[in-house]
N, C-alpha and C. Protein backbone atom coordinates (compact mmCIF):
# COMPACT_ATOMS: atom_id res chain seq x y z
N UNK A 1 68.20 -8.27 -68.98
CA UNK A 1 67.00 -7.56 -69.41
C UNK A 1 66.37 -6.87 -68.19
N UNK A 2 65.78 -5.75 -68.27
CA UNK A 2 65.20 -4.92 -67.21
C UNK A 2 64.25 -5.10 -66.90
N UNK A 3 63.99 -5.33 -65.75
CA UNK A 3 62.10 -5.84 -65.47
C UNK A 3 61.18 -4.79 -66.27
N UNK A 4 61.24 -3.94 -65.94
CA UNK A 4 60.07 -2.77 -66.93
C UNK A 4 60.43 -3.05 -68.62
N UNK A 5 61.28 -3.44 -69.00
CA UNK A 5 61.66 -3.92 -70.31
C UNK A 5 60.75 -5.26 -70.84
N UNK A 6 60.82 -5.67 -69.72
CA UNK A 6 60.47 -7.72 -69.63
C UNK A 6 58.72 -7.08 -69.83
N UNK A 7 58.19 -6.51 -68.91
CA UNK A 7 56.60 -5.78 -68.24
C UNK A 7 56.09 -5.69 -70.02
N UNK A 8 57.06 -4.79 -70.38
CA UNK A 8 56.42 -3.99 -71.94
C UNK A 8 56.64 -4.76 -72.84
N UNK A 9 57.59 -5.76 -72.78
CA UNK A 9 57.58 -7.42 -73.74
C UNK A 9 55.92 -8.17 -73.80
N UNK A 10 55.67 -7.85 -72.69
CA UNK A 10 54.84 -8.99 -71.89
C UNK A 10 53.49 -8.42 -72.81
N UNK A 11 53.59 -7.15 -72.13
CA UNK A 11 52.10 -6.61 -71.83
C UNK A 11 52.05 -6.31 -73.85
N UNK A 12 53.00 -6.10 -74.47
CA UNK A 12 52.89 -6.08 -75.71
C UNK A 12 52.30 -7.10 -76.63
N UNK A 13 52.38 -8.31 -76.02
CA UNK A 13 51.88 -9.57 -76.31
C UNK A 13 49.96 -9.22 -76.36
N UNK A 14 49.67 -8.19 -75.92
CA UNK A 14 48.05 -8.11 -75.82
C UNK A 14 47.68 -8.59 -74.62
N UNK A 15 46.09 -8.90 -75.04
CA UNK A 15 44.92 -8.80 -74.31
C UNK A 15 44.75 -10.15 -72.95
N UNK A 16 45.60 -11.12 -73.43
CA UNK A 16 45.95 -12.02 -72.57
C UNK A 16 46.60 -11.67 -71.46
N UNK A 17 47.80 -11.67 -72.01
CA UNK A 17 48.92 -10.79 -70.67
C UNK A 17 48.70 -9.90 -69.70
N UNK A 18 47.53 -8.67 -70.40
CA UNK A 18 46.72 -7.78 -69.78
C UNK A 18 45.72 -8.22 -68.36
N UNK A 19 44.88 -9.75 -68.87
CA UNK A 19 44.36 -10.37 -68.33
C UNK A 19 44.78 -11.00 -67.22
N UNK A 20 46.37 -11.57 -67.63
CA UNK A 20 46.92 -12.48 -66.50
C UNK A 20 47.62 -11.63 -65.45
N UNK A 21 47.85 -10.42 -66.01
CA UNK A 21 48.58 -9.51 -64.64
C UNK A 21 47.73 -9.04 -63.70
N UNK A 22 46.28 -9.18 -64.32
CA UNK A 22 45.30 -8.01 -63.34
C UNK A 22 44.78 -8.53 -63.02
N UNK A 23 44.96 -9.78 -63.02
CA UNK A 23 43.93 -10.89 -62.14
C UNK A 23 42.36 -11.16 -63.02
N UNK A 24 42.34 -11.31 -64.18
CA UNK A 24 40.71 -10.80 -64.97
C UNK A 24 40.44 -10.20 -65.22
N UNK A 25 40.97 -8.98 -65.29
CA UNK A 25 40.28 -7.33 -65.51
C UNK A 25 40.02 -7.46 -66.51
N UNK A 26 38.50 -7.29 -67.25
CA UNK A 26 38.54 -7.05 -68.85
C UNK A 26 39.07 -5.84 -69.61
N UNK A 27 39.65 -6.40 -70.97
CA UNK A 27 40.01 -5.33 -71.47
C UNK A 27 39.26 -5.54 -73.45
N UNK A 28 38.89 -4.11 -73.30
CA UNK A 28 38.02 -4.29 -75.27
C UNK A 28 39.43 -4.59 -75.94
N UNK A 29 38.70 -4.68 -77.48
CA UNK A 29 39.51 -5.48 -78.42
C UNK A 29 40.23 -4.57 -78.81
N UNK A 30 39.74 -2.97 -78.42
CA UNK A 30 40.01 -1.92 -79.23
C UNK A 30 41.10 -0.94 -78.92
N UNK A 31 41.80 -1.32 -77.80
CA UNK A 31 42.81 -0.69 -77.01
C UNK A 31 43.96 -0.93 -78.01
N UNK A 32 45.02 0.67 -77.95
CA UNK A 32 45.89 0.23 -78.59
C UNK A 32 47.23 1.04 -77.67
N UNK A 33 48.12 -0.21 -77.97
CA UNK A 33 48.83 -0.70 -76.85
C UNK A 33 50.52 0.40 -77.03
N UNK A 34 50.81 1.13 -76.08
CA UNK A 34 51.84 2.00 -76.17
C UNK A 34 52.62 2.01 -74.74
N UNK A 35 54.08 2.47 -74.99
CA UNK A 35 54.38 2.86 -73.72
C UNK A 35 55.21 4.74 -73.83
N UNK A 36 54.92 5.28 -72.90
CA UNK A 36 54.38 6.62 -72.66
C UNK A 36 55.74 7.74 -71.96
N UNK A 37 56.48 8.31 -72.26
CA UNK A 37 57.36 9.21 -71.34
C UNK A 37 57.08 10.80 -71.14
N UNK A 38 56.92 11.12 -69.74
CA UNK A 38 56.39 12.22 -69.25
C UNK A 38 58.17 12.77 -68.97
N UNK A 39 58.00 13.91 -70.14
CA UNK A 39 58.96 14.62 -69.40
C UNK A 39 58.89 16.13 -69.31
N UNK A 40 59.84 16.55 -68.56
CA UNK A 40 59.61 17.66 -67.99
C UNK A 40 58.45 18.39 -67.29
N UNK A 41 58.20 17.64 -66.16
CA UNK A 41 56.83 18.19 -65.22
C UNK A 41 57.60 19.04 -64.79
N UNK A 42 56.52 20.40 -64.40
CA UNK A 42 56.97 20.83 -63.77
C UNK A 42 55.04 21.48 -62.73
N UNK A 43 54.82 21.50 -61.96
CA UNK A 43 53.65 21.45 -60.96
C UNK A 43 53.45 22.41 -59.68
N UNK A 44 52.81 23.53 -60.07
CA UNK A 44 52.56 23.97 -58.77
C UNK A 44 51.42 23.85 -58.48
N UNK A 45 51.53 23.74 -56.89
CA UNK A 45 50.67 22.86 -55.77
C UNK A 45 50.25 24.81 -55.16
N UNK A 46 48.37 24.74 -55.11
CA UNK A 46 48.41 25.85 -55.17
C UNK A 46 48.51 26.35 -53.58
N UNK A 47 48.39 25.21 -52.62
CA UNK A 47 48.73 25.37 -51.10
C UNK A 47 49.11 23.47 -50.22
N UNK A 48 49.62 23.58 -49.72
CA UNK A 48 50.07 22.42 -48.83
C UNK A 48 50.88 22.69 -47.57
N UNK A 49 49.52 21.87 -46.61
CA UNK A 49 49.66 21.96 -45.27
C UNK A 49 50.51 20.20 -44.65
N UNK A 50 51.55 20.38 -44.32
CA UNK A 50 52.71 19.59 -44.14
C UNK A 50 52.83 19.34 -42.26
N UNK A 51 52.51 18.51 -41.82
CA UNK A 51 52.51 18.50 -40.83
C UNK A 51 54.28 18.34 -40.07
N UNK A 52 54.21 18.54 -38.83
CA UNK A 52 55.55 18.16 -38.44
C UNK A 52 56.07 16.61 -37.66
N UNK A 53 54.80 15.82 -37.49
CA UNK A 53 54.44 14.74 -37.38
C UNK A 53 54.35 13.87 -38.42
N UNK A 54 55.22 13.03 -38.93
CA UNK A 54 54.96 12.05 -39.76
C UNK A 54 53.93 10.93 -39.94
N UNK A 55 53.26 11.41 -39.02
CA UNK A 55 51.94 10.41 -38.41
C UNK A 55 51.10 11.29 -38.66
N UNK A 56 50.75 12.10 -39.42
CA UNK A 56 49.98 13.12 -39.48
C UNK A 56 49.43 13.11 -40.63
N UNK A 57 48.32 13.66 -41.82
CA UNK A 57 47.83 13.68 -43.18
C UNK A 57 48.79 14.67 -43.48
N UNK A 58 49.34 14.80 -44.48
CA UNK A 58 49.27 16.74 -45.58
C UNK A 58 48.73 16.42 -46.34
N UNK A 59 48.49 17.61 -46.61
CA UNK A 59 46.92 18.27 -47.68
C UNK A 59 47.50 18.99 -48.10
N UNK A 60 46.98 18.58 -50.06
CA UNK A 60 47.45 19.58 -50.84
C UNK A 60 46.40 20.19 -51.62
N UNK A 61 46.03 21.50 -51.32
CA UNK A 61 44.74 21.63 -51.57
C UNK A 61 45.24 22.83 -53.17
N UNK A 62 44.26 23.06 -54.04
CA UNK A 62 44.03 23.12 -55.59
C UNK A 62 42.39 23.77 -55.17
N UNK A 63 42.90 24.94 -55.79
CA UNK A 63 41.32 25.89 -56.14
C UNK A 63 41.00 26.08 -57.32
N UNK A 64 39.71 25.60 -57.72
CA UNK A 64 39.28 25.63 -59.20
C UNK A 64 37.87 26.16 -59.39
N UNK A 65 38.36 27.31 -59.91
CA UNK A 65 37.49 28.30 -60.11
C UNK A 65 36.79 28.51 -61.69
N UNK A 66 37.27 27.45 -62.33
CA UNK A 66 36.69 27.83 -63.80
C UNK A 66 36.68 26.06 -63.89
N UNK A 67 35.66 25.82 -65.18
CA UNK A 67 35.20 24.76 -65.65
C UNK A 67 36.41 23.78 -66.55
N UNK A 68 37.00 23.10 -66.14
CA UNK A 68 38.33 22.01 -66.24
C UNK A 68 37.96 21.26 -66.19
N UNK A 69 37.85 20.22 -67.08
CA UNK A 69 38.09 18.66 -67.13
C UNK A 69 39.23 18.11 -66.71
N UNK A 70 39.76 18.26 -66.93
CA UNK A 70 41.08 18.34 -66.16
C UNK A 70 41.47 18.28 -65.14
N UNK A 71 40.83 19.40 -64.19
CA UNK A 71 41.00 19.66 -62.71
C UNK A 71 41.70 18.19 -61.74
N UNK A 72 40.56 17.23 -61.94
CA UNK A 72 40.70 16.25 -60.82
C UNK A 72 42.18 15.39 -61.39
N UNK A 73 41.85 15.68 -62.48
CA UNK A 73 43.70 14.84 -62.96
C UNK A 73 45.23 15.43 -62.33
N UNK A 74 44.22 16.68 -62.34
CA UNK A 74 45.54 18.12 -62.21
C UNK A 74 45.99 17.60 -60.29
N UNK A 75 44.97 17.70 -59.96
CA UNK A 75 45.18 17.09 -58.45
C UNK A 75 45.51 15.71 -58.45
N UNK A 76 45.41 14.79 -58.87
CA UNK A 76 46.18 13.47 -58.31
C UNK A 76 47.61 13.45 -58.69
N UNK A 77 47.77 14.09 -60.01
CA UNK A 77 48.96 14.30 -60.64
C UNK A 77 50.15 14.93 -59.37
N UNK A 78 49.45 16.30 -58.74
CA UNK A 78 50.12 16.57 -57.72
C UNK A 78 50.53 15.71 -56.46
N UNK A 79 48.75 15.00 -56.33
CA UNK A 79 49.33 14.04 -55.33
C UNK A 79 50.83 13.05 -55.01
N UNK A 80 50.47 12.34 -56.25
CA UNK A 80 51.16 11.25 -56.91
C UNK A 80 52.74 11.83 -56.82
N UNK A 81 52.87 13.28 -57.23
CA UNK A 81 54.19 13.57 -57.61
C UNK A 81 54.55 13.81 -55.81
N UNK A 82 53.62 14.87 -54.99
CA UNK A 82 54.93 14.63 -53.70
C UNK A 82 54.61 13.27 -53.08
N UNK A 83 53.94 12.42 -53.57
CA UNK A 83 53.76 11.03 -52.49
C UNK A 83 54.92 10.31 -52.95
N UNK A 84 55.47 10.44 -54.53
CA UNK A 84 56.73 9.62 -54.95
C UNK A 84 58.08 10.62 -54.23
N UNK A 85 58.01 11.70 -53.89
CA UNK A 85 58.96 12.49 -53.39
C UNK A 85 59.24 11.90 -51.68
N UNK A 86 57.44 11.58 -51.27
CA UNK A 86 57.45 11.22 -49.81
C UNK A 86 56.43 10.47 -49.61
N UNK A 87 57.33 9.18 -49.36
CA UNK A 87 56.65 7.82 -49.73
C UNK A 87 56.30 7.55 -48.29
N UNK A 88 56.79 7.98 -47.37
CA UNK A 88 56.25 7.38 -46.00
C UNK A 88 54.67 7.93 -45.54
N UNK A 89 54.82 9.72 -45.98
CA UNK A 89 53.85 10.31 -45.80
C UNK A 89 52.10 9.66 -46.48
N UNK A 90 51.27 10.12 -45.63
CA UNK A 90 49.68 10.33 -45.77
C UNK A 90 49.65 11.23 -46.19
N UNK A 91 49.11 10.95 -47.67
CA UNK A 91 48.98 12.42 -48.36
C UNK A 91 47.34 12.39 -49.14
N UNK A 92 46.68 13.91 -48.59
CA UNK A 92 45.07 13.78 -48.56
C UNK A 92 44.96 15.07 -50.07
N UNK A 93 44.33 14.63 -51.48
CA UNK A 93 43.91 16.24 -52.06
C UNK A 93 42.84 16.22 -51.31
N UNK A 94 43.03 17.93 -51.58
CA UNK A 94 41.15 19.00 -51.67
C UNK A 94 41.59 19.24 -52.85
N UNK A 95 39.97 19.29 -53.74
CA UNK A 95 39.89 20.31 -54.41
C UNK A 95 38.70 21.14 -54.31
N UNK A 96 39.01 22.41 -54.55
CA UNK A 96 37.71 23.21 -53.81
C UNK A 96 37.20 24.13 -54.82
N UNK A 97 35.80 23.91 -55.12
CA UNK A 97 35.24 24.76 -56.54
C UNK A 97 34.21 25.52 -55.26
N UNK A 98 34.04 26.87 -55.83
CA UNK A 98 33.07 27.74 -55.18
C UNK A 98 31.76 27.05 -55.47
N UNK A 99 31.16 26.30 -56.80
CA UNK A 99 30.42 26.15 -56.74
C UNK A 99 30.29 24.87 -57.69
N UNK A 100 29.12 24.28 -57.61
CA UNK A 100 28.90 22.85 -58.53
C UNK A 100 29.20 22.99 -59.31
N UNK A 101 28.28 24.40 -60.32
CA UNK A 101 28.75 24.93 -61.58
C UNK A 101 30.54 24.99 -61.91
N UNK A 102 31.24 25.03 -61.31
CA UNK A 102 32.45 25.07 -61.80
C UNK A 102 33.47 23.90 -61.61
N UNK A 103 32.83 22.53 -61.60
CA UNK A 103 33.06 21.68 -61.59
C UNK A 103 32.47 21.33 -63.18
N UNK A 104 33.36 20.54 -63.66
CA UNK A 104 33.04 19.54 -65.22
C UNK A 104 32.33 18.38 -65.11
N UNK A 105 30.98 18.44 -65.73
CA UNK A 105 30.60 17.30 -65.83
C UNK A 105 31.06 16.01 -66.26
N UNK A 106 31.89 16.01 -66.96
CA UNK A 106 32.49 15.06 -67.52
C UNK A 106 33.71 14.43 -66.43
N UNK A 107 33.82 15.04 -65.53
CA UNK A 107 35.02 14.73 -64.73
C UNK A 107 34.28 14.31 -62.94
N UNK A 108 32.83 14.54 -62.83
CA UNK A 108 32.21 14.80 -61.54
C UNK A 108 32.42 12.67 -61.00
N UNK A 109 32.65 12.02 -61.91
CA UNK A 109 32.51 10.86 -61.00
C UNK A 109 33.97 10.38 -60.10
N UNK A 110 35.03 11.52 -60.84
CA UNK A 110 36.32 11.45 -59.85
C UNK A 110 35.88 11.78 -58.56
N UNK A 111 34.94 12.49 -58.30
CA UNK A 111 35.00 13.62 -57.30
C UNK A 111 34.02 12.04 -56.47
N UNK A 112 33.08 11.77 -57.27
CA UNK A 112 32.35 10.80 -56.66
C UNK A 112 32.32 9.28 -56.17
N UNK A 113 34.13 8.63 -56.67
CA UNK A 113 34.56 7.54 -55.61
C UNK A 113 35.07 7.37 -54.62
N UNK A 114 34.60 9.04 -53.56
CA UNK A 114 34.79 8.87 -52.61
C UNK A 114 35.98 7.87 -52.08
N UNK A 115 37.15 8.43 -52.39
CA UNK A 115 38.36 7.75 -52.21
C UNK A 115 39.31 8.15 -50.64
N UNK A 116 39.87 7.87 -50.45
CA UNK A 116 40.79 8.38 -49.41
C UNK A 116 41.76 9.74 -49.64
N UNK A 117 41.98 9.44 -51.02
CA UNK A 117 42.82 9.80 -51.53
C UNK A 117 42.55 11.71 -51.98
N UNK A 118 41.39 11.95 -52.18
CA UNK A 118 40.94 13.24 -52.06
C UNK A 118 39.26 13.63 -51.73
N UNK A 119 39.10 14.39 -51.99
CA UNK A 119 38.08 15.20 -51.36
C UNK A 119 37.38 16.50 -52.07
N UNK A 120 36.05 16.16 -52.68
CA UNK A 120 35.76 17.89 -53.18
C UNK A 120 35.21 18.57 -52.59
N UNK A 121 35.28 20.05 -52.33
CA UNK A 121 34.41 20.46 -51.41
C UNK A 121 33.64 21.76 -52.39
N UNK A 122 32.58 22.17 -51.78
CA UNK A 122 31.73 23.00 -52.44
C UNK A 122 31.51 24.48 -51.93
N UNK A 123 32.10 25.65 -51.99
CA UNK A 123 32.23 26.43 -50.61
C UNK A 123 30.07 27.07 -50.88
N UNK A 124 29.58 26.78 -51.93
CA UNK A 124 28.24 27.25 -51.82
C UNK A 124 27.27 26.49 -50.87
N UNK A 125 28.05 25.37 -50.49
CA UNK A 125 27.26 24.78 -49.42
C UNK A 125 27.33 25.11 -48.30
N UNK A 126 28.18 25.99 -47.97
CA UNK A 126 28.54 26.10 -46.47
C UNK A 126 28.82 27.60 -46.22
N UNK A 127 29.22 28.39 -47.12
CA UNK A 127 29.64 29.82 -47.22
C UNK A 127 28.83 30.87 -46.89
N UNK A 128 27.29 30.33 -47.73
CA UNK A 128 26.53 31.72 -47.60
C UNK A 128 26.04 31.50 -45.64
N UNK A 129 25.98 30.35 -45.17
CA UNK A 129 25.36 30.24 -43.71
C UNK A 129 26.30 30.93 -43.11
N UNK A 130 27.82 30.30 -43.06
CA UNK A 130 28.62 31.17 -42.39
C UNK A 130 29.05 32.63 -42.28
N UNK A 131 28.37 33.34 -43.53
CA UNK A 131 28.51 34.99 -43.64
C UNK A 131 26.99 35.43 -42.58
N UNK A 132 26.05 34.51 -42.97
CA UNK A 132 24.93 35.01 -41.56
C UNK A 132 25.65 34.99 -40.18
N UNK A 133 26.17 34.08 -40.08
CA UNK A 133 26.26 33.28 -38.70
C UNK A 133 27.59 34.02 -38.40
N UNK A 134 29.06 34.27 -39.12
CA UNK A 134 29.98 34.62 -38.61
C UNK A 134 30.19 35.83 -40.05
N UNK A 135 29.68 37.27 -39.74
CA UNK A 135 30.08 38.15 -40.63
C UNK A 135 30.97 38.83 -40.60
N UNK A 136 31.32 38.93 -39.31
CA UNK A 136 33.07 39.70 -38.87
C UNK A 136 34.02 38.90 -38.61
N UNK A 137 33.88 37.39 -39.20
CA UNK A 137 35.18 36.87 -39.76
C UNK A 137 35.89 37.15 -41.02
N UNK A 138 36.66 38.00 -41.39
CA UNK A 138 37.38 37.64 -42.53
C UNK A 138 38.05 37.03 -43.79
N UNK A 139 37.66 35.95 -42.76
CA UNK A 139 38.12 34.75 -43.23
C UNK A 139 37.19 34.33 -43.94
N UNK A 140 35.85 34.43 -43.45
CA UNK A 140 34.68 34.42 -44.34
C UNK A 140 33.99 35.31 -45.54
N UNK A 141 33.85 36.60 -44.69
CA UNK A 141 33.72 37.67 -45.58
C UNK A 141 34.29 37.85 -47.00
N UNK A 142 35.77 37.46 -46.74
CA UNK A 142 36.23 37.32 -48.40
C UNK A 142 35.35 37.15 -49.41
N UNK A 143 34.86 35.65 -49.23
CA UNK A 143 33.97 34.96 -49.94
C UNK A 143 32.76 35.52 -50.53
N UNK A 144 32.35 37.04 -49.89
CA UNK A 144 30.81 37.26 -49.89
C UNK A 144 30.78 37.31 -51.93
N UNK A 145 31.68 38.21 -52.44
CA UNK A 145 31.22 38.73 -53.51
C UNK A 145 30.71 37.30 -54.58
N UNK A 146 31.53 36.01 -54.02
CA UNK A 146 31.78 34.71 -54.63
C UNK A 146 30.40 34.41 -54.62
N UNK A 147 29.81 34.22 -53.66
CA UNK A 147 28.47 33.21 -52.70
C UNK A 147 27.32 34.47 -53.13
N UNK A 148 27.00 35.80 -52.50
CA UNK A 148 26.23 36.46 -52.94
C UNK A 148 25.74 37.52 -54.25
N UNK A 149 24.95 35.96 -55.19
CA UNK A 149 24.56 36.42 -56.25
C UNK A 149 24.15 37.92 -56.64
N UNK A 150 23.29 38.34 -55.45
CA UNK A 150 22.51 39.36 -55.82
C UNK A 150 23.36 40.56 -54.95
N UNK A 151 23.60 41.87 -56.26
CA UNK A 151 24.93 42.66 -56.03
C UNK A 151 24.11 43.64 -54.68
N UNK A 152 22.64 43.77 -55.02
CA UNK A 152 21.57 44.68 -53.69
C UNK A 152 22.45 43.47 -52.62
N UNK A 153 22.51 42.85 -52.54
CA UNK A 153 22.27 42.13 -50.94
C UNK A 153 23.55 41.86 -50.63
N UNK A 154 25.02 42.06 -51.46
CA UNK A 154 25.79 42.20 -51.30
C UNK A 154 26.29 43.43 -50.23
N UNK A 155 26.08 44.63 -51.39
CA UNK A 155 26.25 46.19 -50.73
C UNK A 155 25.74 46.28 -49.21
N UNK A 156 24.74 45.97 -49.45
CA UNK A 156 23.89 45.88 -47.62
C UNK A 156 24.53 45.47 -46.81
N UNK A 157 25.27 44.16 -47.41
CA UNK A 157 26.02 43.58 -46.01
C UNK A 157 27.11 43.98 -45.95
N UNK A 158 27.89 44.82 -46.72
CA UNK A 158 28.95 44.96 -46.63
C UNK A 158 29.56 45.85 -45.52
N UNK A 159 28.31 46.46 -44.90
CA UNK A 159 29.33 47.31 -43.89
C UNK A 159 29.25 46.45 -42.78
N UNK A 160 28.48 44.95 -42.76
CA UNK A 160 28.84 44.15 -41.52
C UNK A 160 30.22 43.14 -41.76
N UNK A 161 30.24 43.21 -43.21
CA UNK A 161 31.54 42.37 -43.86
C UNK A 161 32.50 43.08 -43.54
């Protein structure tokens, strides 16, 4: 018999078994009990920085620009898939919404157990200072039309952008 065979014997037995594997974890009466096959993933990772040091983090960073519940699943999912590809590696998500607003409420307490494991970042917190402070970066400038609401105060800056 196959251990994952023996696991889904076990855990089929219910709310006990559930109990005795997880050390106490409660579980409601109301769970109903399945086992699950994912096939055919297929996942693109919308950037990943891979170090050449195995002692090093990669980051697989995911830009989410529209309102997803989803989103933070969409990123561990990625995680998960190159960390089983590369099991030795430290592997860190971002996910990066321009703004709060485009983050899902329903999904904001992923973002909020502050895990190891990823990271959200907000570029409205940090974006509009850096177009004062650094306007003939590029790198920044991109961003203006994103960060500056108002289209007058856009145009103005644009010939320093």
């Amino acid at each position: 018999m196959k251990t994952d065979h023996a696991i889904y014997q076990l855990l089929s037995t219910g709310r006990e078994a559930f109990r005795i594997l997880t050390n106490d974890m409660p579980l409601a009466e109301n769970y109903k009990f399945s086992s699950q096959t994912f096939k055919e993933i297929e996942r693109r990772i919308d950037a990943i920085f891979e170090p050449e040091s195995p002692d090093e983090t990669t980051y697989i960073i995911e830009f989410q620009a529209q309102k997803k519940i989803e989103a933070w699943y969409n990123l561990l999912t990625k995680i998960g898939l190159y960390g089983e590809q590369h099991p030795q590696l430290q592997v860190h998500g971002i996910l990066i919404f321009p703004h709060h607003k485009n983050e899902d409420e329903d999904s904001h307490w992923l973002a909020d157990t502050a895990s190891k494991l990823w990271t959200a970042i907000y570029l409205e917190e940090f974006i509009p200072n850096m177009l004062i402070e650094e306007p003939e970066n590029p790198f920044v400038s991109v961003f203006a039309p994103l960060m500056l609401k108002d289209e007058s105060i856009l145009i103005k800056q644009a010939p320093q952008l």
